[in-house]
PDB file of N, CA and C in Angstrom:
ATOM      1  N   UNK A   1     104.444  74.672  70.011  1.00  0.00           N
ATOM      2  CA  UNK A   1     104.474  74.079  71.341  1.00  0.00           C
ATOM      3  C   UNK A   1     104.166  75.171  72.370  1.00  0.00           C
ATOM      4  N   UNK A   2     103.343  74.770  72.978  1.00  0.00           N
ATOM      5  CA  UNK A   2     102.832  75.900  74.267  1.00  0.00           C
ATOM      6  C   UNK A   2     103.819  76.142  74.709  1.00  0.00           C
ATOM      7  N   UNK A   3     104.029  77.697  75.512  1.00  0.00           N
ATOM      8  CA  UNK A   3     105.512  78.028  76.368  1.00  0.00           C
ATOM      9  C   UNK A   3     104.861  77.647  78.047  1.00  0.00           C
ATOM     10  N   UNK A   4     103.554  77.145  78.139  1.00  0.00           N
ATOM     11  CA  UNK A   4     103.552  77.173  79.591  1.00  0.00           C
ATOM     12  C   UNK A   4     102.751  75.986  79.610  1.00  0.00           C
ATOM     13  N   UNK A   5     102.953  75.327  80.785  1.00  0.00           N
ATOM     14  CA  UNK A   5     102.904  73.433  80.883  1.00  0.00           C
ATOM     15  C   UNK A   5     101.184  73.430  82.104  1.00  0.00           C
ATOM     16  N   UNK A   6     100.780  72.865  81.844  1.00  0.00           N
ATOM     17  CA  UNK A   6      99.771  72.502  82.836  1.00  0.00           C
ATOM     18  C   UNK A   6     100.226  71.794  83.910  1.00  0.00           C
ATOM     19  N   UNK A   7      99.610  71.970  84.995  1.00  0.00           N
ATOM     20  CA  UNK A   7     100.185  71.442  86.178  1.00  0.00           C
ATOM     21  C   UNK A   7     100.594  70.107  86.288  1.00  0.00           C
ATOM     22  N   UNK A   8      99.619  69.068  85.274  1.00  0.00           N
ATOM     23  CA  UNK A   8     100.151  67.548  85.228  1.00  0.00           C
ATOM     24  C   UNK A   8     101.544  67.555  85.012  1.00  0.00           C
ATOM     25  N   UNK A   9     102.205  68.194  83.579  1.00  0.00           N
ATOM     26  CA  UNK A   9     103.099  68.048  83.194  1.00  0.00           C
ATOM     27  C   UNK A   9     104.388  68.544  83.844  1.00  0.00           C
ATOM     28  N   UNK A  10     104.039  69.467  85.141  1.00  0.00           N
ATOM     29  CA  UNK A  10     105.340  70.052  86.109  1.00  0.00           C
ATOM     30  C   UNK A  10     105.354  68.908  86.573  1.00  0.00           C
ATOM     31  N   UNK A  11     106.922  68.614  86.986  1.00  0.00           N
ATOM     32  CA  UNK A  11     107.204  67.990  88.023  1.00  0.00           C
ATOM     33  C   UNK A  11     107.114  68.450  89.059  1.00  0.00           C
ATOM     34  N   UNK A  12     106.346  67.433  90.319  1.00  0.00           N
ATOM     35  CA  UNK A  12     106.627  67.448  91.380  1.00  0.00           C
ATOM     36  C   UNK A  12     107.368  68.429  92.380  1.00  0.00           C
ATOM     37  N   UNK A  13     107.383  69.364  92.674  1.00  0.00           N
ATOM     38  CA  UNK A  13     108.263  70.332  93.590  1.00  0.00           C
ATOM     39  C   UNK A  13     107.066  70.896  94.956  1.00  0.00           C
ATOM     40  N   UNK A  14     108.746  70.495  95.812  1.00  0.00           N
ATOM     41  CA  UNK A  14     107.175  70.562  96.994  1.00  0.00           C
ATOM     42  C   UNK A  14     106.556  71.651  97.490  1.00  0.00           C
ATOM     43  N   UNK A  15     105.815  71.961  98.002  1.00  0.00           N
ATOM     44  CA  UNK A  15     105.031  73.322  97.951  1.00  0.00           C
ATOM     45  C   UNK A  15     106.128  74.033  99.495  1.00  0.00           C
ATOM     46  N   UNK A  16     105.701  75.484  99.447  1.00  0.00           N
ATOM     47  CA  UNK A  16     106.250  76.465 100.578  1.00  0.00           C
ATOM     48  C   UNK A  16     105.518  76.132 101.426  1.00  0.00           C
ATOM     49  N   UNK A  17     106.345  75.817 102.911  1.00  0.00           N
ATOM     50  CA  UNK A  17     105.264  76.500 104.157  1.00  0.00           C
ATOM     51  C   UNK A  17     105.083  77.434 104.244  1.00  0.00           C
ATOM     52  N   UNK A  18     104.005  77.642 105.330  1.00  0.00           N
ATOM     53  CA  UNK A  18     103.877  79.394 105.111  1.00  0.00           C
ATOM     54  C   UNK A  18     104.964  80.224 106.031  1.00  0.00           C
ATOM     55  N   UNK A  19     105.966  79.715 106.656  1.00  0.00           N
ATOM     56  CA  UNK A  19     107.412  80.355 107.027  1.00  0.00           C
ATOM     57  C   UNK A  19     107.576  80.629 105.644  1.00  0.00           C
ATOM     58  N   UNK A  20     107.886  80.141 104.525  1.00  0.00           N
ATOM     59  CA  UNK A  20     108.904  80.327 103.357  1.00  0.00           C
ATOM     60  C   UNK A  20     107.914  81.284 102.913  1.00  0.00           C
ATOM     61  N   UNK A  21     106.724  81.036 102.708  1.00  0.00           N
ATOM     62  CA  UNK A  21     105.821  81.859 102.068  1.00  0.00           C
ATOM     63  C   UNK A  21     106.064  83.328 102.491  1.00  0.00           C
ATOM     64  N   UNK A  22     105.660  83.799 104.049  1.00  0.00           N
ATOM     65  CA  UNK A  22     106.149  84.542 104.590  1.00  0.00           C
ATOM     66  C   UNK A  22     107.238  85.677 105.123  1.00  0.00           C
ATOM     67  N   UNK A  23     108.428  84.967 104.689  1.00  0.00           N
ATOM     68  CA  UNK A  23     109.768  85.005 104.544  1.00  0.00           C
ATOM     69  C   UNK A  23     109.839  85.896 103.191  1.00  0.00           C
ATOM     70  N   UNK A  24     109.724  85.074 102.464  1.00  0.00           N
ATOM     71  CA  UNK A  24     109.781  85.665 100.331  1.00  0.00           C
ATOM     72  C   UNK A  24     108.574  86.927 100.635  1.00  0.00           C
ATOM     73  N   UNK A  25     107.529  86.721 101.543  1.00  0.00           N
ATOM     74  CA  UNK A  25     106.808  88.022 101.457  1.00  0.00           C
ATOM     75  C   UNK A  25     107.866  89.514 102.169  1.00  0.00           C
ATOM     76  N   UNK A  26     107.634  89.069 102.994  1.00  0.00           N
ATOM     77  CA  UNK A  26     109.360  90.051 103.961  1.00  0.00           C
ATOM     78  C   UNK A  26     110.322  90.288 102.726  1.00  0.00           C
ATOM     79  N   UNK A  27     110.907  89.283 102.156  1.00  0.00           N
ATOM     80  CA  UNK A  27     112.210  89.712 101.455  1.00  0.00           C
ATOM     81  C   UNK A  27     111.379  90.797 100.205  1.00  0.00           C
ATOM     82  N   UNK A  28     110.428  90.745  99.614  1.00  0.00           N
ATOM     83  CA  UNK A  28     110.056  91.434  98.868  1.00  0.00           C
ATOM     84  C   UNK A  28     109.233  92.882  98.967  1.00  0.00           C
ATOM     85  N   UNK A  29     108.721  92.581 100.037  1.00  0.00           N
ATOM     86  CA  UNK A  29     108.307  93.757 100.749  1.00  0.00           C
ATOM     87  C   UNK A  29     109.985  94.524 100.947  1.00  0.00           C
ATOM     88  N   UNK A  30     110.673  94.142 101.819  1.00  0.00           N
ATOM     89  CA  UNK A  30     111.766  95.010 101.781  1.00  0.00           C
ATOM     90  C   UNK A  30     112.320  95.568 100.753  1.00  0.00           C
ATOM     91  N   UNK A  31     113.035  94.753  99.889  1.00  0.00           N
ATOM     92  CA  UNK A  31     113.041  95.372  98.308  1.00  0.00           C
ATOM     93  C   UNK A  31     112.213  96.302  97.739  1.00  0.00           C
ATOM     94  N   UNK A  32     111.044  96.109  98.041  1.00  0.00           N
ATOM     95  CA  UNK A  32     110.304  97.113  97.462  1.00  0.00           C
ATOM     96  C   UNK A  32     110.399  98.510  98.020  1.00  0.00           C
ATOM     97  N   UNK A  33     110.658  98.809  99.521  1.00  0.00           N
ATOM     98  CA  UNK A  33     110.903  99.564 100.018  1.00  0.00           C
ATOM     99  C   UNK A  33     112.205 100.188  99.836  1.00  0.00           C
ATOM    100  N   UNK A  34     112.755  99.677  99.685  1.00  0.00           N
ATOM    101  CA  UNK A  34     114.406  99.793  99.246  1.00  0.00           C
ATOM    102  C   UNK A  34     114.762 100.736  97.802  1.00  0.00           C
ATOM    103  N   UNK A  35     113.794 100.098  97.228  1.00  0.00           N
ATOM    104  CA  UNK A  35     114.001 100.444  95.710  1.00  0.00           C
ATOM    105  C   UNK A  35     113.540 102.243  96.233  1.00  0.00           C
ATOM    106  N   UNK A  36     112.105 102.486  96.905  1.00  0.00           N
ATOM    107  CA  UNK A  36     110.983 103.359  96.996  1.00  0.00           C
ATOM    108  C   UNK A  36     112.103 104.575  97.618  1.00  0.00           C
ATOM    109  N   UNK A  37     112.950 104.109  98.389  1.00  0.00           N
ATOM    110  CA  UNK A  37     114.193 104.408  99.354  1.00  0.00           C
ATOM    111  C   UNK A  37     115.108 105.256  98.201  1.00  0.00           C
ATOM    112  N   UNK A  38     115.765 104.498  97.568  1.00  0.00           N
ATOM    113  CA  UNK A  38     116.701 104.996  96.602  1.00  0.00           C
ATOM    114  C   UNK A  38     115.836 106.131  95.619  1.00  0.00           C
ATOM    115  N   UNK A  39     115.017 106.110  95.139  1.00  0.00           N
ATOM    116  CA  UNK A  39     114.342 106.330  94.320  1.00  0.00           C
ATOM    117  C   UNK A  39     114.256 107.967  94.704  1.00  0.00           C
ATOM    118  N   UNK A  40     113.716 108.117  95.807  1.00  0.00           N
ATOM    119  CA  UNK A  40     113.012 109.442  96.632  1.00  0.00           C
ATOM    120  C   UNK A  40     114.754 110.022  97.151  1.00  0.00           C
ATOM    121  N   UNK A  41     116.005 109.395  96.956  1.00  0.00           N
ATOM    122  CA  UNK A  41     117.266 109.502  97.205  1.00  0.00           C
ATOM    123  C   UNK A  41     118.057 110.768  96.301  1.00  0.00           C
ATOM    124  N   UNK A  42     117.656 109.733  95.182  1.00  0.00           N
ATOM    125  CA  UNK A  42     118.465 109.796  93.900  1.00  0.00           C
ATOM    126  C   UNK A  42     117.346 111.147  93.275  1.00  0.00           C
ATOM    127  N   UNK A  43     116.211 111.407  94.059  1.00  0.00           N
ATOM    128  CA  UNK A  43     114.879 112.789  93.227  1.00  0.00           C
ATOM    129  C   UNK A  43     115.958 113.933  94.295  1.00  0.00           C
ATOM    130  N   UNK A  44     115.804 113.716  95.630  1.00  0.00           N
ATOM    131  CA  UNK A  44     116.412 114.698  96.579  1.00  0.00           C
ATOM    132  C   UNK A  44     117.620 115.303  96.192  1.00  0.00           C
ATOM    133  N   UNK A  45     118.687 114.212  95.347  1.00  0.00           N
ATOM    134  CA  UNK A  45     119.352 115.029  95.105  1.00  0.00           C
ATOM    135  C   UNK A  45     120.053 115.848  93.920  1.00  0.00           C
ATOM    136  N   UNK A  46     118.264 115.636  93.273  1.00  0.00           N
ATOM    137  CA  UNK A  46     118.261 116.702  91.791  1.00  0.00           C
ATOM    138  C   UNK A  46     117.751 117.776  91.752  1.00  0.00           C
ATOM    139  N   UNK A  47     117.217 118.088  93.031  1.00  0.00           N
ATOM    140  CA  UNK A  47     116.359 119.033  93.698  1.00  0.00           C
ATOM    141  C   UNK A  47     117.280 120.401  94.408  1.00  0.00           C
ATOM    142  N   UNK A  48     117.239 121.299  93.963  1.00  0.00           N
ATOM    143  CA  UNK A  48     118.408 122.385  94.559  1.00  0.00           C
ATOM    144  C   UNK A  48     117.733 122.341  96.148  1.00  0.00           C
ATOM    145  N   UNK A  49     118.537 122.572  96.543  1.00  0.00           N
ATOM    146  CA  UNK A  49     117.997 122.546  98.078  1.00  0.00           C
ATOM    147  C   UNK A  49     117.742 121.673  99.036  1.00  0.00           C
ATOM    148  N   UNK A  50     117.551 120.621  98.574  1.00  0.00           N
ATOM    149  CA  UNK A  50     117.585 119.122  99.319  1.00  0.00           C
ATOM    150  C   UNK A  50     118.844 118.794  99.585  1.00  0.00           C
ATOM    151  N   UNK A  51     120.197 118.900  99.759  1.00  0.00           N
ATOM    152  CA  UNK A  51     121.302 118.236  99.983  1.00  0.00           C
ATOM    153  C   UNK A  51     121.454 118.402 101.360  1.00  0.00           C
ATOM    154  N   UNK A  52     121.991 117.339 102.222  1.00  0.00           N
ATOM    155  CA  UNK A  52     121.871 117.475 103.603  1.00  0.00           C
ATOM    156  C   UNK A  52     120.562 117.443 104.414  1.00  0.00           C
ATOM    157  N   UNK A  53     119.441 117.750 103.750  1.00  0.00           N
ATOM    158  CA  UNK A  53     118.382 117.767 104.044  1.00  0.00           C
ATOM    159  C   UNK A  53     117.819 116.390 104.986  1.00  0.00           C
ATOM    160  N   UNK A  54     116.702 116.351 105.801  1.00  0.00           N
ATOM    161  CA  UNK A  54     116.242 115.050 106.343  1.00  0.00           C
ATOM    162  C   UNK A  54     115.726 114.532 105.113  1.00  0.00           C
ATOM    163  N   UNK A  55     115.577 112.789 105.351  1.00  0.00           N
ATOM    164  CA  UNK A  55     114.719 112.163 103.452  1.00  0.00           C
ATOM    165  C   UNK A  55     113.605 112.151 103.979  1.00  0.00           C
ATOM    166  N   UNK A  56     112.197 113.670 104.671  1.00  0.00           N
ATOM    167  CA  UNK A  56     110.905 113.084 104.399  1.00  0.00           C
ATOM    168  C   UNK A  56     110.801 112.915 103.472  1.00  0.00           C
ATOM    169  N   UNK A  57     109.582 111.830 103.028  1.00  0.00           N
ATOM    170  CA  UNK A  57     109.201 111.798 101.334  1.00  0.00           C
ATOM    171  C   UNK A  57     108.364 112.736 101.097  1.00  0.00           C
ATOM    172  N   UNK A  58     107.572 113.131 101.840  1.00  0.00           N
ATOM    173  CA  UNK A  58     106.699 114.531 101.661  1.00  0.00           C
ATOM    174  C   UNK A  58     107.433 115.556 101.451  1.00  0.00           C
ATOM    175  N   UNK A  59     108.457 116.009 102.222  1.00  0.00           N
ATOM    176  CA  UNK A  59     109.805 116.802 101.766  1.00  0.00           C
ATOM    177  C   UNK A  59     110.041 117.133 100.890  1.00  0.00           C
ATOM    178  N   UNK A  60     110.627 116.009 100.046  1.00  0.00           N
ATOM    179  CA  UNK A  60     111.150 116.026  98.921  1.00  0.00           C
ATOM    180  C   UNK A  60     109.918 116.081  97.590  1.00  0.00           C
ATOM    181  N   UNK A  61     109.242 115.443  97.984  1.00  0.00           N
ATOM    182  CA  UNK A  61     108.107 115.309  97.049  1.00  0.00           C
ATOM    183  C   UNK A  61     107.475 117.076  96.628  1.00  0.00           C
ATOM    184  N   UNK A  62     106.828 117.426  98.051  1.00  0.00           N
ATOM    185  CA  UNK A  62     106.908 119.157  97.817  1.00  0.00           C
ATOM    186  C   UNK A  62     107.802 119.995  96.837  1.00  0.00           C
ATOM    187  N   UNK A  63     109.353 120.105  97.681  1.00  0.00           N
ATOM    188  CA  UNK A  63     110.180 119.993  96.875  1.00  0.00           C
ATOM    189  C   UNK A  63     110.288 120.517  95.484  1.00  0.00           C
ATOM    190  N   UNK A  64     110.466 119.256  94.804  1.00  0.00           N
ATOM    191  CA  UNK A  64     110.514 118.839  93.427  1.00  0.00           C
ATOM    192  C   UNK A  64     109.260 119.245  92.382  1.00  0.00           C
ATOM    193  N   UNK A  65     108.222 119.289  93.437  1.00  0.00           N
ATOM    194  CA  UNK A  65     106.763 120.133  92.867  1.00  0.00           C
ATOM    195  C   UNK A  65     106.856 121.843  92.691  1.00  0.00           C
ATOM    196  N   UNK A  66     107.652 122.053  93.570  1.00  0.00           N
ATOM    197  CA  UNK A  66     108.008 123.778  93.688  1.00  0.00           C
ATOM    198  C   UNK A  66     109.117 123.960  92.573  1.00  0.00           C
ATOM    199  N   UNK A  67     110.521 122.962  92.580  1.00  0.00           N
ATOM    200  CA  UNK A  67     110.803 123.294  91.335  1.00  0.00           C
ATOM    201  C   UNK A  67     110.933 122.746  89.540  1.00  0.00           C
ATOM    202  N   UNK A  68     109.534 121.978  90.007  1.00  0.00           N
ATOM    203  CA  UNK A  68     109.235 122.073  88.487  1.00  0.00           C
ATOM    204  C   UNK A  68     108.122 123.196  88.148  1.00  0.00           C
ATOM    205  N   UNK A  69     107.151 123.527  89.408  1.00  0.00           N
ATOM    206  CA  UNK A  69     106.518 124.650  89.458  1.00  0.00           C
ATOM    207  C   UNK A  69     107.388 125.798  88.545  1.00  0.00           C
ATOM    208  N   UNK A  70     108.699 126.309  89.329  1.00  0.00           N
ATOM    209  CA  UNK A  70     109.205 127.759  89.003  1.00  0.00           C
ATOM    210  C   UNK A  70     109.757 127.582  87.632  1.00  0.00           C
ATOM    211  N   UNK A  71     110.169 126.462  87.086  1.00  0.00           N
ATOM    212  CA  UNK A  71     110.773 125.241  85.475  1.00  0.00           C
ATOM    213  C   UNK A  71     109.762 126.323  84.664  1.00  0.00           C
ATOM    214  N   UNK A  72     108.464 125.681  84.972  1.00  0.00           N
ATOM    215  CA  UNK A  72     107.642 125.861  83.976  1.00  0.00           C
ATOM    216  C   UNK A  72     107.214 127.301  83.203  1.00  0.00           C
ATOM    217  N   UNK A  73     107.500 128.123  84.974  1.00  0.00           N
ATOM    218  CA  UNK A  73     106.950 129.721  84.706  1.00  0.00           C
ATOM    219  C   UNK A  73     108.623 130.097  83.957  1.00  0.00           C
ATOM    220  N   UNK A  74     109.789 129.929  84.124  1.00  0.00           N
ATOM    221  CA  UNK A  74     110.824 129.969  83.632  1.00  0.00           C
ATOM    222  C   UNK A  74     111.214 129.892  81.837  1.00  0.00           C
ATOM    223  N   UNK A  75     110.131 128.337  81.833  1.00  0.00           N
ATOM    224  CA  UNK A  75     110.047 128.309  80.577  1.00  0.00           C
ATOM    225  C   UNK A  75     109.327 129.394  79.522  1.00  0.00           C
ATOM    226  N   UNK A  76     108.306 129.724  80.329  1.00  0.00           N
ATOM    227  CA  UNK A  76     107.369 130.552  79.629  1.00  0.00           C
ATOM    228  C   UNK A  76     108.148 131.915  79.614  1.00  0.00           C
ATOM    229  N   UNK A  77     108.525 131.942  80.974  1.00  0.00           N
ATOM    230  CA  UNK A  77     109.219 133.529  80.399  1.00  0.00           C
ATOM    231  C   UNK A  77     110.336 133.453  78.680  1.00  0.00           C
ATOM    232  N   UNK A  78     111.082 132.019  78.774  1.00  0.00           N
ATOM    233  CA  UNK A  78     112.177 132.071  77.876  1.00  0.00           C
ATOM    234  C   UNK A  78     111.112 131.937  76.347  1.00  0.00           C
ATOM    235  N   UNK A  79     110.135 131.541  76.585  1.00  0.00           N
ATOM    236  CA  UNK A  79     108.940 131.403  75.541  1.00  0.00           C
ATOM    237  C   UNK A  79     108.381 133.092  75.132  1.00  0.00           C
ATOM    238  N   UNK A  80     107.514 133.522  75.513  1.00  0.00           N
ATOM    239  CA  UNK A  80     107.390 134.993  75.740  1.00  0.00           C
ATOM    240  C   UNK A  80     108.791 135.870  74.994  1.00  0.00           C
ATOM    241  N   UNK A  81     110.116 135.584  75.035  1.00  0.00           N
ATOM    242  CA  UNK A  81     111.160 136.018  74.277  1.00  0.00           C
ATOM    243  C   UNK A  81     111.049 135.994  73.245  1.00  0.00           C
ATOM    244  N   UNK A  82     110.828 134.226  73.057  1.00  0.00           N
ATOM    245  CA  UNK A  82     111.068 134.079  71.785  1.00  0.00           C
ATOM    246  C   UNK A  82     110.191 134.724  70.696  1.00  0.00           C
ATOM    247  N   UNK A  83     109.015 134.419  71.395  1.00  0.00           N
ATOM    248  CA  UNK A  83     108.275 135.273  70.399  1.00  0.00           C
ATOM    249  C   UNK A  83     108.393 137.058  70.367  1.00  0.00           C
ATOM    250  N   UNK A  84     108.240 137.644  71.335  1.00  0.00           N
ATOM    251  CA  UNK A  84     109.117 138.985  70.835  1.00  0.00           C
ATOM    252  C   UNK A  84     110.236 139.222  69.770  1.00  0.00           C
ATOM    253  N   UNK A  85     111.222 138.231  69.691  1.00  0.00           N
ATOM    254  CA  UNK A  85     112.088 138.159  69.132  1.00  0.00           C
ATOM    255  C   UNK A  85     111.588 137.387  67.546  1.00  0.00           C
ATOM    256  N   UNK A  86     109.959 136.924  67.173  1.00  0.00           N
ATOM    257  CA  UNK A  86     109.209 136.519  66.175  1.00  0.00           C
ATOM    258  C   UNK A  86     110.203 135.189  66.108  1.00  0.00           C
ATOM    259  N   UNK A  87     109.717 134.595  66.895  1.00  0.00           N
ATOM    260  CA  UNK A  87     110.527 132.850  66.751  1.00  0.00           C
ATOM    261  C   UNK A  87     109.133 132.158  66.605  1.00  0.00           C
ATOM    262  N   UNK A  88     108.978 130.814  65.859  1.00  0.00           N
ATOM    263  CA  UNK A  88     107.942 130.280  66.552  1.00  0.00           C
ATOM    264  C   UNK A  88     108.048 129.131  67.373  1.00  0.00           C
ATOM    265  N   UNK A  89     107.346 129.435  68.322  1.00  0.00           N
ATOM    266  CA  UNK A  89     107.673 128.562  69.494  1.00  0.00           C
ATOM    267  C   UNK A  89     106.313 127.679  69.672  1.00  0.00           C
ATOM    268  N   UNK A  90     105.876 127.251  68.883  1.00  0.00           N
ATOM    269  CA  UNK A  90     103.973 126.874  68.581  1.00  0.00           C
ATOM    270  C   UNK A  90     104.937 125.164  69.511  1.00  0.00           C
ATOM    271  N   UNK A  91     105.665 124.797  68.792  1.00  0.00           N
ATOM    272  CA  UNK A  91     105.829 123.176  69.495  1.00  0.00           C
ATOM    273  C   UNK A  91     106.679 123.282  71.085  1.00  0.00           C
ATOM    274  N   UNK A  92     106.846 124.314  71.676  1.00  0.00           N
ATOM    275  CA  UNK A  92     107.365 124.232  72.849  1.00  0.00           C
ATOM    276  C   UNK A  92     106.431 124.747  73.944  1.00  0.00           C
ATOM    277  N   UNK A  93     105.564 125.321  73.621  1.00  0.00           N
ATOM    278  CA  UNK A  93     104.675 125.698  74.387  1.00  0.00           C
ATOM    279  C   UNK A  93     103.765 124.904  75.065  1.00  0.00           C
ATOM    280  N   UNK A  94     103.508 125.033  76.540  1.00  0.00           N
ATOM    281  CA  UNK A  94     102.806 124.121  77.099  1.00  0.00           C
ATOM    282  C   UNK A  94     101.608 124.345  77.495  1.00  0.00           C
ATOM    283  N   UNK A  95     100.425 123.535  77.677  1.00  0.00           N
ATOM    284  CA  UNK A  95      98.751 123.693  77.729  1.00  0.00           C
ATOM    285  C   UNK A  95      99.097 125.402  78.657  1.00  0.00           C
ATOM    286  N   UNK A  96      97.760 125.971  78.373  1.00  0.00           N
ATOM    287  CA  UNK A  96      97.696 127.127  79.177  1.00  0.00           C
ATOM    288  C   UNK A  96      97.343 126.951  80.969  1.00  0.00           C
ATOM    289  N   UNK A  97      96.330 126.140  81.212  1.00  0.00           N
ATOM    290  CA  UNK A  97      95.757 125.466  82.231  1.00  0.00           C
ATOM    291  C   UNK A  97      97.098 125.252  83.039  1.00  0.00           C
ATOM    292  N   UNK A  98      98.234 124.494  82.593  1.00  0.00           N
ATOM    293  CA  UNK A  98      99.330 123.874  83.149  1.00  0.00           C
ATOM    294  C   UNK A  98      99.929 124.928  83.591  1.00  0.00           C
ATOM    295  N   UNK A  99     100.248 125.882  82.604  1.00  0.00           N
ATOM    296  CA  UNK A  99     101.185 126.819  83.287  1.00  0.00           C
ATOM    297  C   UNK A  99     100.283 128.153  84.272  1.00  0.00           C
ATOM    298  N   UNK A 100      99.147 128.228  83.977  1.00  0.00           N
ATOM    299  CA  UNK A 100      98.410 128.919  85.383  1.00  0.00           C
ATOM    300  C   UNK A 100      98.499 128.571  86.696  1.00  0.00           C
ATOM    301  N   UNK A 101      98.722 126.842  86.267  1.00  0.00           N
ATOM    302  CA  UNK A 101      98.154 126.709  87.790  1.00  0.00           C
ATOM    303  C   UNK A 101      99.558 126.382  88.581  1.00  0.00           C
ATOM    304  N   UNK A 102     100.423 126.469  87.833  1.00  0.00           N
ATOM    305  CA  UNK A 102     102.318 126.164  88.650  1.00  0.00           C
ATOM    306  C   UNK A 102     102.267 127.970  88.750  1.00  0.00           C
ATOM    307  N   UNK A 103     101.924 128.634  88.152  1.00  0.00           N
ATOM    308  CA  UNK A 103     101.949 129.998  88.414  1.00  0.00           C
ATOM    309  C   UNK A 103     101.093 130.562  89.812  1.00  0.00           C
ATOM    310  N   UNK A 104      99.974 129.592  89.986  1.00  0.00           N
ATOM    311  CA  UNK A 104      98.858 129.976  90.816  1.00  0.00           C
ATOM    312  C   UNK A 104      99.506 129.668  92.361  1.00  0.00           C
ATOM    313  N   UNK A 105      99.782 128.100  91.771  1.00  0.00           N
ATOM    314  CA  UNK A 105     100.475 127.042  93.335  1.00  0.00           C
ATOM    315  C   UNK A 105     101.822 128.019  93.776  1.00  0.00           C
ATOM    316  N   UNK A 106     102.626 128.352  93.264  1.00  0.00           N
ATOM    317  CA  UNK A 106     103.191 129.497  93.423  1.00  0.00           C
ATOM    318  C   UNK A 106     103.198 130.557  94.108  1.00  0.00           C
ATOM    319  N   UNK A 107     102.099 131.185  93.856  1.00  0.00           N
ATOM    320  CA  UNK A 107     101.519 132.229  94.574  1.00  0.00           C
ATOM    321  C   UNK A 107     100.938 131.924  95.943  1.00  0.00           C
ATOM    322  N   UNK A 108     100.310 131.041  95.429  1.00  0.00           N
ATOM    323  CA  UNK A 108      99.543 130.402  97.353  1.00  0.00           C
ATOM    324  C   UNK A 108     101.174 130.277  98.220  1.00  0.00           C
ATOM    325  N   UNK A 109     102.158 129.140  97.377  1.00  0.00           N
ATOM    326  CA  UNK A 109     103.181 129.020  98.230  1.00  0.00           C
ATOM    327  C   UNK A 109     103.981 130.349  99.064  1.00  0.00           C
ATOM    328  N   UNK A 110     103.898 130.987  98.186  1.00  0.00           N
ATOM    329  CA  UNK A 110     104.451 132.697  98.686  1.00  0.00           C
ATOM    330  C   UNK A 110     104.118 133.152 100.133  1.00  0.00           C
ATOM    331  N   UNK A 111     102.409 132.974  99.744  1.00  0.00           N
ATOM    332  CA  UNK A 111     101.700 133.960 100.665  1.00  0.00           C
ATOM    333  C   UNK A 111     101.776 132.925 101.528  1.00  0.00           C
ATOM    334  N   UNK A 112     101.471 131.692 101.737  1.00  0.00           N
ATOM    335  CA  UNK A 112     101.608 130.869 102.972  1.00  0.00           C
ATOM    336  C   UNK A 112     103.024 130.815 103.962  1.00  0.00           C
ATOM    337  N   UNK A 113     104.062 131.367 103.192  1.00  0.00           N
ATOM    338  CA  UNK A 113     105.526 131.664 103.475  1.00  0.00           C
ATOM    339  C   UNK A 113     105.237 132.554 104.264  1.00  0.00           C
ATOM    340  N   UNK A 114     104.721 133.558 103.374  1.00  0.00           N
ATOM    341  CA  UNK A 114     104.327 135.323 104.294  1.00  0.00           C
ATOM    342  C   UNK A 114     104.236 135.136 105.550  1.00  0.00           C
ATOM    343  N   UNK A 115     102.996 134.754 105.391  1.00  0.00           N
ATOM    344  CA  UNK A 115     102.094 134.403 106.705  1.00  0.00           C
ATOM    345  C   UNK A 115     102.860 133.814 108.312  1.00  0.00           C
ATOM    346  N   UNK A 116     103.695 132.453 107.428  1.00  0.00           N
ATOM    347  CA  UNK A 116     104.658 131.870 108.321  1.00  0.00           C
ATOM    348  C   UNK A 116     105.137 132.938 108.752  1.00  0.00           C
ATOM    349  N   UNK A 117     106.043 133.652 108.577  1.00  0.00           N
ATOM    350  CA  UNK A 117     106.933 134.629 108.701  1.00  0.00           C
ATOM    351  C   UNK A 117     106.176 135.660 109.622  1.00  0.00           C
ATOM    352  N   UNK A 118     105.077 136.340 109.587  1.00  0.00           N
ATOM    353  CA  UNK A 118     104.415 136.914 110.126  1.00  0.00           C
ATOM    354  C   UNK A 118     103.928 136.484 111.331  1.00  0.00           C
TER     355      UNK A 118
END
């Protein structure tokens, strides 16, 4: 048996005006924002340094890019150990490309700090 009915077979239910239409667009639009709200909330405050902070989303978004940026070079240093120490670390290691360029973005971030400062 089909799970979905052709329109003959619905009953009758009367259609939305476009207030209701409108309305359910609003209520869902808000929700959606809401959710987008919590979401960028609940990142801010996994983020060292964001607490108290204003919620731009650019803010936070930066942020969270800087410290998964310093994560990654972090990792590699604890990587780089291991192998000194002859571990193999072949499945923890991440693309090379990846960790240049959180190393690179890094560096720009520095010197653009500098500069500020200067």
């Amino acid at each position: 048996m089909p799970s979905s009915q052709s329109p003959q077979d619905q009953p009758d239910r009367p259609r939305l005006t476009e207030a209701q239409k409108k309305e359910n667009h609003i209520r869902s639009e808000q929700k959606r924002r809401e959710a987008i709200r919590e979401g960028f909330d609940r990142l801010a405050s996994t983020v060292p340094g964001m607490e108290g902070q204003g919620r731009s989303e650019a803010v936070v978004l930066e942020a969270t890019l800087q410290m998964i940026r310093k994560e990654i070079v972090k990792r590699q240093d604890l990587i780089k150990l291991a192998k000194e120490k002859g571990l193999d670390t072949t499945k923890f290691e991440l693309d090379l490309r990846t960790v240049q360029a959180a190393e690179e973005q890094l560096k720009r971030n520095a010197e653009e700090a500098d500069t500020l400062k200067n």
